[in-house]
Protein backbone atom coordinates (compact mmCIF):
# COMPACT_ATOMS: atom_id res chain seq x y z
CA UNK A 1 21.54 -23.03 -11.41
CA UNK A 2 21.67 -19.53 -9.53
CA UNK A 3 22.19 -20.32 -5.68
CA UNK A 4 21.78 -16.74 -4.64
CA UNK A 5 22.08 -13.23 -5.70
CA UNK A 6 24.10 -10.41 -4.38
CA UNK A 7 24.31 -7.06 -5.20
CA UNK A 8 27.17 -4.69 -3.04
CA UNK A 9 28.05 -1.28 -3.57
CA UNK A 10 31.38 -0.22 -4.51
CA UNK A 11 32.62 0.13 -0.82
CA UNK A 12 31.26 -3.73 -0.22
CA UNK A 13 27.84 -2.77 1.84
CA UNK A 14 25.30 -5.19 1.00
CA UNK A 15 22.41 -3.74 -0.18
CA UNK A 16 20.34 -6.45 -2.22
CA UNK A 17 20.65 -10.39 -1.52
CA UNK A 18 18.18 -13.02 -2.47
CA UNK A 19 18.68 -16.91 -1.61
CA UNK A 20 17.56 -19.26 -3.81
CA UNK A 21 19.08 -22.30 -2.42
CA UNK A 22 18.60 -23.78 1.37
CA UNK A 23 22.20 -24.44 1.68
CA UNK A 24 23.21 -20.97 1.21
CA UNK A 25 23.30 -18.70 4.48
CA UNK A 26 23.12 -14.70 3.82
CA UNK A 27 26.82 -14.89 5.72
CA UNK A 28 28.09 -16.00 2.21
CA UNK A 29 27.93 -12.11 1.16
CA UNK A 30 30.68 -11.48 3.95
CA UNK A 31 32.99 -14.68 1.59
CA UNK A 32 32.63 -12.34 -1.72
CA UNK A 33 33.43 -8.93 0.12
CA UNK A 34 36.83 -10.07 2.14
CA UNK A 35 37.95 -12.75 -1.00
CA UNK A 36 37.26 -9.78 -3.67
CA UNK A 37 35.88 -6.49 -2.77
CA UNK A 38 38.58 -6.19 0.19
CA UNK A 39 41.45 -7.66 -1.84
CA UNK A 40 43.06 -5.55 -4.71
CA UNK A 41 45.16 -8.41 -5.74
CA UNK A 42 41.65 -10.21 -7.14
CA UNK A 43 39.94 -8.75 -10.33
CA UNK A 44 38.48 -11.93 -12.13
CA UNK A 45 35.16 -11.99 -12.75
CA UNK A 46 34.94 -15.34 -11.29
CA UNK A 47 36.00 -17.09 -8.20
CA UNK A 48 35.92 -20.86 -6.70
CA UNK A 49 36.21 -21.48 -2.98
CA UNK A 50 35.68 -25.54 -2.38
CA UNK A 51 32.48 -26.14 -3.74
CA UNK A 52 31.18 -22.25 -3.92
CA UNK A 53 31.70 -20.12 -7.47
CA UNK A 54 31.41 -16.49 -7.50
CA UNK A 55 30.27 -14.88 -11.01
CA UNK A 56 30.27 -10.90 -11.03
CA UNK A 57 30.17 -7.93 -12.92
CA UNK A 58 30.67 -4.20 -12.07
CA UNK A 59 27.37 -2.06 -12.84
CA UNK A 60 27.79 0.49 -15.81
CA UNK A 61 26.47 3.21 -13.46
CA UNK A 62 29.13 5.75 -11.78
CA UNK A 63 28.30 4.25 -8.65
CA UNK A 64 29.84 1.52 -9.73
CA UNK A 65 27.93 -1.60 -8.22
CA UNK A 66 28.77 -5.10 -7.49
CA UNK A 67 25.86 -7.57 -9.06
CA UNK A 68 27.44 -11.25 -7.58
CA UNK A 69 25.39 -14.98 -8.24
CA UNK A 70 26.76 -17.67 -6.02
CA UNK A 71 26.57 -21.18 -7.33
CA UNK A 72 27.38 -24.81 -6.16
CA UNK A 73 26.70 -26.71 -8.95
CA UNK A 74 28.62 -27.01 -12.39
CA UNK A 75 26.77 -24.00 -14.26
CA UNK A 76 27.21 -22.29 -17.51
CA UNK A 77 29.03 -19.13 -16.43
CA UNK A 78 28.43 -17.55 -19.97
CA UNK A 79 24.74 -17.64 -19.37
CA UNK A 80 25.07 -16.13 -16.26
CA UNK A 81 26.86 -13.32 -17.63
CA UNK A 82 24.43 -13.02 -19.67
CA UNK A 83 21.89 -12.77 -16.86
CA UNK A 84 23.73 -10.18 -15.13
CA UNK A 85 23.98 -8.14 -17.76
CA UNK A 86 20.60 -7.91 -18.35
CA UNK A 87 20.09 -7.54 -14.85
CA UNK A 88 22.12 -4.27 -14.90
CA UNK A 89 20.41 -3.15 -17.91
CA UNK A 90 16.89 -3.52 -16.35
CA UNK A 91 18.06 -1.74 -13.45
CA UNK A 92 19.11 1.13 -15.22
CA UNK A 93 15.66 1.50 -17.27
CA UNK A 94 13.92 1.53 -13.46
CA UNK A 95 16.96 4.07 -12.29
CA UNK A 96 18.00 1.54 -9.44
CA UNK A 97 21.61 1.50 -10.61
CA UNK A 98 22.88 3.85 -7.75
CA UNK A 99 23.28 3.06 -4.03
CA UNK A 100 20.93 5.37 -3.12
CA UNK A 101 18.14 4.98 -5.49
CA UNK A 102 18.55 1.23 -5.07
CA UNK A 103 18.14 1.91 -1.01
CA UNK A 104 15.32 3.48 -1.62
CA UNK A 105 13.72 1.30 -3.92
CA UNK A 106 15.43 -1.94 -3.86
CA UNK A 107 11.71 -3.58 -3.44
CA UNK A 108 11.65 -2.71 -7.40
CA UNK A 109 14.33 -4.76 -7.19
CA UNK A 110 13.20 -8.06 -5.89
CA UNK A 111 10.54 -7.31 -8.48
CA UNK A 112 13.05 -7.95 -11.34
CA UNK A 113 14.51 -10.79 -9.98
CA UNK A 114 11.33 -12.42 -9.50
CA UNK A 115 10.40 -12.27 -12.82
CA UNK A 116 13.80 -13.20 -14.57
CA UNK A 117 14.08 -15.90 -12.06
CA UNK A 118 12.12 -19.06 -11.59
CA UNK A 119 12.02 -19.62 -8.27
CA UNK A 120 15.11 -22.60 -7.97
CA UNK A 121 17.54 -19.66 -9.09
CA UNK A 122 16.69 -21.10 -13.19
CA UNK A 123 16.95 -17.66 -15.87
CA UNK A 124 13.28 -17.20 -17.40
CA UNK A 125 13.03 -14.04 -18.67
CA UNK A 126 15.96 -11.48 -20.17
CA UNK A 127 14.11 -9.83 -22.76
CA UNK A 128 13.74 -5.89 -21.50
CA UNK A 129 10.38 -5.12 -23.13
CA UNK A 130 8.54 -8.41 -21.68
CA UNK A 131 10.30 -7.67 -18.86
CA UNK A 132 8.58 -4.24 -18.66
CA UNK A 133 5.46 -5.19 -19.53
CA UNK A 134 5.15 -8.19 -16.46
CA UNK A 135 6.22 -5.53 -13.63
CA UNK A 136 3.84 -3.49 -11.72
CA UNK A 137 5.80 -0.16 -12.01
CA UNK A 138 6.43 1.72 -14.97
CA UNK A 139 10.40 2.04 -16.10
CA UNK A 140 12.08 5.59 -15.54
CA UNK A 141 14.03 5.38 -18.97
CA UNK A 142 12.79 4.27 -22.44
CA UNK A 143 14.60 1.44 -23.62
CA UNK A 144 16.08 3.08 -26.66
CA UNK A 145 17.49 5.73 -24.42
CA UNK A 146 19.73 3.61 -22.54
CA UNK A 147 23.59 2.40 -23.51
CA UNK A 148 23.29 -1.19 -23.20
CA UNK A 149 26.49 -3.06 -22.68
CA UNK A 150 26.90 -4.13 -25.79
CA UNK A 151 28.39 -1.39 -28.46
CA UNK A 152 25.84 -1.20 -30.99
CA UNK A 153 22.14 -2.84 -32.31
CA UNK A 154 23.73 -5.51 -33.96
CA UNK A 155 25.86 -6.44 -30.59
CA UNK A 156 23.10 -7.02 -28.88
CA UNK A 157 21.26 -9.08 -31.21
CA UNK A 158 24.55 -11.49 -31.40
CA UNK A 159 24.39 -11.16 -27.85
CA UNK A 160 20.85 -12.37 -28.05
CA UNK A 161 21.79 -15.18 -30.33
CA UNK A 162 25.12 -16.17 -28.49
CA UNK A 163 22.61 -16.60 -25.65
CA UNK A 164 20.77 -19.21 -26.95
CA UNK A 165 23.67 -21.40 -28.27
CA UNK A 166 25.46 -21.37 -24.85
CA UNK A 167 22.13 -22.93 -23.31
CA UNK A 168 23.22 -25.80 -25.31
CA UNK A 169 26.57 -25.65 -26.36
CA UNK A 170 29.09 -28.07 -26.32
CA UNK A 171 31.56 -28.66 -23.18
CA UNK A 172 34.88 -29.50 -23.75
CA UNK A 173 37.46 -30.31 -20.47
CA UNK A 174 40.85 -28.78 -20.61
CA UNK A 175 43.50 -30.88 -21.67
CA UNK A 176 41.17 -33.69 -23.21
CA UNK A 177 39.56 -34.63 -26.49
CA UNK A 178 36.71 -35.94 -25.21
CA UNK A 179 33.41 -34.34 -25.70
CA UNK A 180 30.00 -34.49 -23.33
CA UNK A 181 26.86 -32.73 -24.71
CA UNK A 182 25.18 -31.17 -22.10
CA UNK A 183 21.60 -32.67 -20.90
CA UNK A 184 19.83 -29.22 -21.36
CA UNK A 185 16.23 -28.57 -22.87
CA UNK A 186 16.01 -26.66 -25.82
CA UNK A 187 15.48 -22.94 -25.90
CA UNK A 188 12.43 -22.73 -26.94
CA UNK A 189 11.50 -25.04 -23.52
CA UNK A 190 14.03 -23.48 -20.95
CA UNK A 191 12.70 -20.21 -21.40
CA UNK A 192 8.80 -19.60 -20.72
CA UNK A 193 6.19 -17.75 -22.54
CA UNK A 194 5.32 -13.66 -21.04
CA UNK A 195 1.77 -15.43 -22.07
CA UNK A 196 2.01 -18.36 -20.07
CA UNK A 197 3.05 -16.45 -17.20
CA UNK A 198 0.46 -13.83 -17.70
CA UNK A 199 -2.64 -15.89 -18.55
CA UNK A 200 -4.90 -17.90 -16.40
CA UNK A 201 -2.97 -21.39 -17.04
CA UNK A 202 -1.28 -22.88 -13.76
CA UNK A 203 2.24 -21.55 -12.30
CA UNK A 204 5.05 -23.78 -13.66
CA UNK A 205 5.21 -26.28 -11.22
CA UNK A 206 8.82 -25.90 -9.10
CA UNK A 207 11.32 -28.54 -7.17
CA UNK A 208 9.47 -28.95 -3.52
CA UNK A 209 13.05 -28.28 -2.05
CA UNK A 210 12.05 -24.41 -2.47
CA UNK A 211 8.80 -24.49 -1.23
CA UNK A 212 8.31 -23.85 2.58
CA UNK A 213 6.15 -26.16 4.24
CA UNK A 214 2.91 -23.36 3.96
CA UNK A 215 3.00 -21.11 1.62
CA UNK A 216 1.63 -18.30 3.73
CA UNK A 217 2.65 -14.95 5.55
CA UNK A 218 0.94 -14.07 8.52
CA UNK A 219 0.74 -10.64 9.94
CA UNK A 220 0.34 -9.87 13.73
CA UNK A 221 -0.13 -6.93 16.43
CA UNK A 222 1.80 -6.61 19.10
CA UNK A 223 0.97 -4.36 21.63
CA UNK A 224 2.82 -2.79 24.78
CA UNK A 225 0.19 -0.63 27.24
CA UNK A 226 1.59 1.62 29.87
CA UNK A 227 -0.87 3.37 31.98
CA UNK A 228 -0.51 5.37 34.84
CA UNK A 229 -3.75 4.86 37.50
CA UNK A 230 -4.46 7.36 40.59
CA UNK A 231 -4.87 5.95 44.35
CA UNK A 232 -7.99 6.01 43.51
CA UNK A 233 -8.41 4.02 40.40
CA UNK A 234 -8.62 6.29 38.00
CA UNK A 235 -6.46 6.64 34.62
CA UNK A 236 -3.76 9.14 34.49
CA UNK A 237 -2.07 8.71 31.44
CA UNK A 238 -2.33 5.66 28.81
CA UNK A 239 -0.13 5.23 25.42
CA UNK A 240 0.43 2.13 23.45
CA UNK A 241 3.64 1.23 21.79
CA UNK A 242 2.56 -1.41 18.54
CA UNK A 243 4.32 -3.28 16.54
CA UNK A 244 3.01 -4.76 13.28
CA UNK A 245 5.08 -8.15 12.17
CA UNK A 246 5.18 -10.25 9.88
CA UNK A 247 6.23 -13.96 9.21
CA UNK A 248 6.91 -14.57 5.31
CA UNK A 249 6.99 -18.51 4.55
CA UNK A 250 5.94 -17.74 0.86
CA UNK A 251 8.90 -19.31 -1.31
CA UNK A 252 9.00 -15.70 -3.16
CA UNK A 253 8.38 -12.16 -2.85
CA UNK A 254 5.26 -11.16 -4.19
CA UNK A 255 4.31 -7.39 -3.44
CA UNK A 256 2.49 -7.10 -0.50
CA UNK A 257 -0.07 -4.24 0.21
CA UNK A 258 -1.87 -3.30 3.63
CA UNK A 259 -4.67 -0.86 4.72
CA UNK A 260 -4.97 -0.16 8.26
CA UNK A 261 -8.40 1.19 9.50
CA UNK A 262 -7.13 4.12 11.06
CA UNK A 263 -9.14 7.17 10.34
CA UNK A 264 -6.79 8.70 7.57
CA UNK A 265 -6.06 5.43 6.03
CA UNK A 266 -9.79 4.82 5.79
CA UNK A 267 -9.95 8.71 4.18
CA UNK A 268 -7.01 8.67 1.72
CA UNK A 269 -8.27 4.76 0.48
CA UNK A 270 -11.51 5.59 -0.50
CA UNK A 271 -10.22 8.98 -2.22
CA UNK A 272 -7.78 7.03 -4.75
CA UNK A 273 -9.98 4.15 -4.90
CA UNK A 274 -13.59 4.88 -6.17
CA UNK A 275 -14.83 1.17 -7.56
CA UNK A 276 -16.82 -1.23 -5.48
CA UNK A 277 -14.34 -4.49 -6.05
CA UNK A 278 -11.77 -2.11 -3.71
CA UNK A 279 -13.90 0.12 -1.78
CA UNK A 280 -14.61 -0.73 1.34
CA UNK A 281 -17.66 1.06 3.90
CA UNK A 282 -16.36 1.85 6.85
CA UNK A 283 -19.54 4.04 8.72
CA UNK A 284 -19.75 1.61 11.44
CA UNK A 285 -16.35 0.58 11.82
CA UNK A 286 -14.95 3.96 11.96
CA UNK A 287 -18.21 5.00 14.82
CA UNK A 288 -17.29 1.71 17.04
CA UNK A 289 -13.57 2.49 16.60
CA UNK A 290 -13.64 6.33 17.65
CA UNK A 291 -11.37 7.49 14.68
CA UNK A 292 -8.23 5.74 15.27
CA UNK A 293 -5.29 7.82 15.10
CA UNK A 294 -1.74 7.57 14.62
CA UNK A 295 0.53 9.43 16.73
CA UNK A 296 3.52 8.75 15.18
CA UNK A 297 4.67 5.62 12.93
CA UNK A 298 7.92 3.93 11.99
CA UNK A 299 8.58 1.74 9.09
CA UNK A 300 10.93 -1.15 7.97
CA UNK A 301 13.45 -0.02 5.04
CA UNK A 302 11.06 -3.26 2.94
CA UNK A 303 8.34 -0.27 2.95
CA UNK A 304 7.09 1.95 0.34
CA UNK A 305 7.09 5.25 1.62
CA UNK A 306 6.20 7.27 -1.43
CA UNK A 307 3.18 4.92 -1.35
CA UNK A 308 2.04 5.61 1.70
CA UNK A 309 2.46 9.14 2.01
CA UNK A 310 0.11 9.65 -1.45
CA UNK A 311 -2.00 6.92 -0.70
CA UNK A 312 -1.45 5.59 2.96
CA UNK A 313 -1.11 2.03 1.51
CA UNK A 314 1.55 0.12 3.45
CA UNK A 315 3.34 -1.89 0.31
CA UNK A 316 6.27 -3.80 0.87
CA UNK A 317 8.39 -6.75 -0.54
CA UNK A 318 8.66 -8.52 2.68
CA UNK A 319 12.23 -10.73 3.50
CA UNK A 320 11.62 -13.81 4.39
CA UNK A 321 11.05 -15.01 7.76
CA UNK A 322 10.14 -12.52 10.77
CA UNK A 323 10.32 -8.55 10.03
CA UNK A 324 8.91 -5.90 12.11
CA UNK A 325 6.91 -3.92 9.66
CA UNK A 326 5.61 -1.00 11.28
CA UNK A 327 5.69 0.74 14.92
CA UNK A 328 3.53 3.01 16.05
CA UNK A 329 1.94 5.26 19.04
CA UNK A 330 -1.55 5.76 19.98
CA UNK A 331 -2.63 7.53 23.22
CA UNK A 332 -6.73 8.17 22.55
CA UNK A 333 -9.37 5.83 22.65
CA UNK A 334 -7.08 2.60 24.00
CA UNK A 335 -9.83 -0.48 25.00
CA UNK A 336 -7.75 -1.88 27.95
CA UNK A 337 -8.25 -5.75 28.35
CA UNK A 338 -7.13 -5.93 31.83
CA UNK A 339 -7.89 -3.41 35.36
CA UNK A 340 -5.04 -4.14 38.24
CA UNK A 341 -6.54 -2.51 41.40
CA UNK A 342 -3.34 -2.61 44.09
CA UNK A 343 -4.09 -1.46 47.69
CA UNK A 344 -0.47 -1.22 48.70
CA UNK A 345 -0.26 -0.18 52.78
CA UNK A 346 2.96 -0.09 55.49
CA UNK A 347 3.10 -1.61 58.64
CA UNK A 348 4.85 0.07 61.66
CA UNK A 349 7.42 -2.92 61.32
CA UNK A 350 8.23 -1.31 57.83
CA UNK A 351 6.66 -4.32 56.05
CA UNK A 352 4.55 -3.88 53.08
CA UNK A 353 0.77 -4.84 52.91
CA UNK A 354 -0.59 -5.77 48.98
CA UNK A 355 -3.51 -6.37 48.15
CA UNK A 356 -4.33 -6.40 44.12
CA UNK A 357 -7.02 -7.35 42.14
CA UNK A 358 -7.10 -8.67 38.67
CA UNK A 359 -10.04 -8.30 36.26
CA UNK A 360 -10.30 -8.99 32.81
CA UNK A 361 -12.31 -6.76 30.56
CA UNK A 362 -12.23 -9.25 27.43
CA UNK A 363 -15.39 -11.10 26.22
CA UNK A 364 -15.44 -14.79 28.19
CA UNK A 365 -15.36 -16.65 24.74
CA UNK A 366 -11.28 -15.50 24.57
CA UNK A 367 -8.73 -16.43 26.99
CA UNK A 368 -5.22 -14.87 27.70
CA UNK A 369 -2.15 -17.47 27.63
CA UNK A 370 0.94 -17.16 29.71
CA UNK A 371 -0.40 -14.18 31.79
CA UNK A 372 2.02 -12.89 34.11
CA UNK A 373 1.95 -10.21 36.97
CA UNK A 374 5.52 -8.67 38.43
CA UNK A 375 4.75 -7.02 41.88
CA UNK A 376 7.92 -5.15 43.12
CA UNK A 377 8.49 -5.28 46.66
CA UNK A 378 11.25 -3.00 48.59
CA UNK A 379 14.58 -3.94 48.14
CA UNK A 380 15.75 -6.10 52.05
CA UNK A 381 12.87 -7.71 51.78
CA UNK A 382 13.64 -11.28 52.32
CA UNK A 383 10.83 -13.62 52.29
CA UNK A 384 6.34 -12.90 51.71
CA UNK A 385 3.54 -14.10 52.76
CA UNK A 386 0.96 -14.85 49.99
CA UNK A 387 -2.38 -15.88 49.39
CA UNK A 388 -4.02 -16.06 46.26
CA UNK A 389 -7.23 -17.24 44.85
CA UNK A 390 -5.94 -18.36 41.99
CA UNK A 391 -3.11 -18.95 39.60
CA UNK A 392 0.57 -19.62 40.84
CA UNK A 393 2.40 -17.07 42.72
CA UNK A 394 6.12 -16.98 44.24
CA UNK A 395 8.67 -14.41 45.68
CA UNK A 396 11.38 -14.36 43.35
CA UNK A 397 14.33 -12.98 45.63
CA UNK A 398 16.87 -12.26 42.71
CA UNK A 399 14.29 -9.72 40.77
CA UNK A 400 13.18 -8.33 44.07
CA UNK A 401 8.85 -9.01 43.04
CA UNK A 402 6.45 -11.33 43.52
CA UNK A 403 5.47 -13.23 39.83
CA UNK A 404 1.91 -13.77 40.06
CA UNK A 405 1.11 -16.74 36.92
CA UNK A 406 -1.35 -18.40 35.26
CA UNK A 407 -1.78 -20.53 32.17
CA UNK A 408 -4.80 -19.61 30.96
CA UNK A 409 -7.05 -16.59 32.35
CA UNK A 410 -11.03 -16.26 30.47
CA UNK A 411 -12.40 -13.29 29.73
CA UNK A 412 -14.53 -11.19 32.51
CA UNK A 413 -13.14 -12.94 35.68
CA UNK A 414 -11.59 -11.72 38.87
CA UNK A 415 -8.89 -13.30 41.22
CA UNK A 416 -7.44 -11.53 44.19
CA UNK A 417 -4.04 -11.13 45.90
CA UNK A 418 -2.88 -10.39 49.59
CA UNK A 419 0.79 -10.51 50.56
CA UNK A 420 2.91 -9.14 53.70
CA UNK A 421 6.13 -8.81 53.06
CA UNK A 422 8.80 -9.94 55.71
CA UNK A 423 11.87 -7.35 56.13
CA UNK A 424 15.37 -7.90 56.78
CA UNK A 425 16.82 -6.58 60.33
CA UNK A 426 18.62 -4.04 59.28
CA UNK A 427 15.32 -2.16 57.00
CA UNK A 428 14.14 0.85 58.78
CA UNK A 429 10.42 2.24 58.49
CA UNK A 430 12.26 5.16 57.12
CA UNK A 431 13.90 3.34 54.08
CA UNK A 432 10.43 1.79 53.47
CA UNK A 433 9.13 5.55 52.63
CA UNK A 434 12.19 6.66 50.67
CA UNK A 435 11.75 3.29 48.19
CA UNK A 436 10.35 4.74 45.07
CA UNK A 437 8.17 1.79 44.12
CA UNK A 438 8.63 0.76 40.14
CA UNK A 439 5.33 0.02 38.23
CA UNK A 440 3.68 -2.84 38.31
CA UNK A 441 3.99 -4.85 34.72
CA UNK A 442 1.62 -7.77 33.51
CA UNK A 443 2.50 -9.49 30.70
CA UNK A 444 0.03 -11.81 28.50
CA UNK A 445 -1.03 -13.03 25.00
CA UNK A 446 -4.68 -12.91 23.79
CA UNK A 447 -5.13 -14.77 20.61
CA UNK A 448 -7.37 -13.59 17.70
CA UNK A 449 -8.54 -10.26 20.43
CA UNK A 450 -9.48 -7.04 18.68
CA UNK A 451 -6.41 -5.14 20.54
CA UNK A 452 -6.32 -2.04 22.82
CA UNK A 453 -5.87 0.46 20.35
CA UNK A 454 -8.43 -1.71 17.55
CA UNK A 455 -5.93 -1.03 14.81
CA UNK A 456 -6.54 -4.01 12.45
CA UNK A 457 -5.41 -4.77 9.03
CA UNK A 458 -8.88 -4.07 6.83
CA UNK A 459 -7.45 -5.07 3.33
CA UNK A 460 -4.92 -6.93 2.89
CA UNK A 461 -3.82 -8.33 -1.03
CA UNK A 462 -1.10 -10.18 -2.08
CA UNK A 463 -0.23 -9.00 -5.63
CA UNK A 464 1.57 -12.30 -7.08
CA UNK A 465 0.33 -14.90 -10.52
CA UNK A 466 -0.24 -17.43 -7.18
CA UNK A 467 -3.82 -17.32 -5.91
CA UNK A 468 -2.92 -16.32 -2.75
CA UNK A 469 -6.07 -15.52 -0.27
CA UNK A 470 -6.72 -13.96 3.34
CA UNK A 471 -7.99 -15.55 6.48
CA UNK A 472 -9.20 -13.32 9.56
């Protein structure tokens, strides 16, 4: 029924969308804010491009928002009215019916549309107090406090019955007597139970065309290690730069919640949480980790802040697809999986003399994939002499550095490389010792490793009516 939902504020900035039909690309926002927003001359509350129908409403609040459903099928534009309207009323009970409450916590949000909405974009729920009572979060506003859209008590209860009649009223084409009843379930089957929903009976069972092929979201850490070594092998400086992703391929957007294992996640968790189904003992993790500690941290806008500053639980509605959920900095206690040991001389020609050697720290049983050394060499340098033990390495003229690959490299090995470089005519032993030489970088992937820094995701729960479960 309900391809999509959009919600703008009153200067056209999308803050809010939600796709409930393949077909529909999030570009279709930019259709509704240059055919309607952007044009004065247009103030119906519907519109029909080809095949695409725009149903909106303006939000009661002063801030005047735009709450938009896009549809490409021949749908009852009274009961999506109707829907919209109670969408604006539930907003305003939550306080989300301002552009910058809703910016804050438009996750709230998503909330509401997942329970008024089955998942194929089909009404369920309207009713404010079982509305209420299925969310996680408590509403900012009583519902007798707030002026619905209708005028009075008795409004909204023939808005309530109106409701139910246009489900299956009777449609009539312009211009013709002829009559078709519409093929509709009855009202007492369209919409479902708060009990059904609530209870321990099976989720109402959904078209496969909105299902992803697994119904998962998987959450990695990515890592980026800069260290600075001595002459003599010893470390300078280290820092790690993390990111924390994550790739949603649930069909909705169940609330989300993460606990890191740093040292004042660990401390804040067990302070809120006191009973053994959600404590966790973390003695021996936080003695083999050496007190992880956060540096500094940035979030994705899909975050609950106020969350984590009270209880340093990462909860987020998560977007579907790829999202970069967290970044942070770490400079103590880093576990490095790899130890580059360059020997870099110069030869009275002005050539350069390498020799490096690779180890890798990590246990044997894990292996890194698509490793990949840069060596810079000074710039005239036109061709290099290699030798390797192992792997596949070339002088790559155009990035001025030798690439040093291999496929696969185990854990606790060593391979060794020698190269001369061989100098253009015109390169001096003088330029040689002005070239400030760039770092050496090594790139690689290490599946399933406990990473440099150790931070790891110790609880993760998915708070949804699906029985959704975690695997390490």
């Amino acid at each position: 029924m309900i391809g999509a939902i959009l919600i703008f504020s009153n200067r056209g900035e999308l803050i809010v969308s939600k796709l409930y039909k393949a077909t529909l690309k999030r570009s279709v926002a930019d259709v509704f804010r240059v055919q309607v927003i952007n044009n004065q001359d247009v103030r119906s509350p519907i519109l029909t491009l080809g095949s695409t129908t725009f149903h909106s409403i303006r939000s009661t609040s002063k801030d005047r928002l735009w709450l938009v459903t896009v549809s490409r099928n021949n749908c009852n534009s009274a009961a999506i009215w109707e829907f919209l309207y109670k969408l604006n009323d539930a907003m305003t009970i939550y306080g989300i019916n301002s552009e910058s409450t809703l910016m804050e916590d438009f996750m709230i949000c998503y909330e509401l549309l997942s329970v008024m909405l089955m998942p194929g974009g089909i009404p369920m729920e309207t009713d404010l107090t079982a509305i209420v009572s299925m969310m996680s979060s408590k509403p900012k506003k009583s519902l007798q406090s707030i002026n619905l859209y209708s005028n009075n008590n008795n409004n909204n209860q023939y808005h309530e019955n109106n409701k139910l009649k246009n489900i299956n009223n009777i449609l009539t084409s312009n211009g013709s007597d002829t009559i078709l009843k519409a093929n509709l379930p009855s009202p007492t089957t369209a919409i479902p139970n708060l009990l059904r929903r609530a209870s321990s009976i099976s989720p109402i069972s959904t078209n496969k065309d909105f299902l992803t092929k697994k119904n998962e979201i998987i959450l990695s850490v990515i890592e980026k290690i800069n260290i600075l070594v001595s002459k003599d092998g010893f470390i300078l400086k280290s820092y790690v730069d993390g990111i924390i992703e994550s790739d949603n391929k649930i069909h909705d957007h169940p609330i989300c919640e993460i606990v890191l294992n740093d040292i004042e996640s660990i401390r804040r968790y067990n302070k809120y949480y006191k009973t053994k189904d959600k404590t966790f003992e973390m003695d021996n993790t936080m003695e083999s980790n050496k007190e992880i500690v956060l540096q500094d941290y940035k979030f994705h806008q899909c975050v609950s802040f106020e969350k984590f500053d009270e209880q340093r639980i990462i909860q987020f509605v998560t977007p579907q697809g790829q999202t970069e959920l967290m970044k942070y900095h770490i400079n103590n206690n880093l576990q490095i999986p790899f130890k580059v040991t360059p020997v870099v001389s110069q030869t009275f020609t002005g050539s350069m003399d390498y020799h490096i050697t690779l180890k890798s720290l990590f246990p044997p049983k894990l292996s890194a994939k698509n490793l990949l050394l840069r060596i810079p060499v000074p710039p005239g340098t036109i061709d290099c002499k290699i030798s390797v033990s192992n792997g596949n390495c070339n002088f790559v003229p155009e990035e001025n550095a030798i690439i040093w690959k291999f496929n696969k490299y185990n854990g606790l090995i060593e391979d060794k490389l020698s190269a001369l470089t061989v100098c253009s005519n015109d390169t001096t032993e003088l330029s040689s010792q002005q070239w400030q030489r760039p770092p050496i970088a090594l790139q690689f992937n290490i599946l399933m490793f406990i990473n440099t820094t150790q931070i790891d995701a110790q609880i993760v729960y998915i708070n949804d009516f699906n029985n959704y479960y975690t695997i390490d």
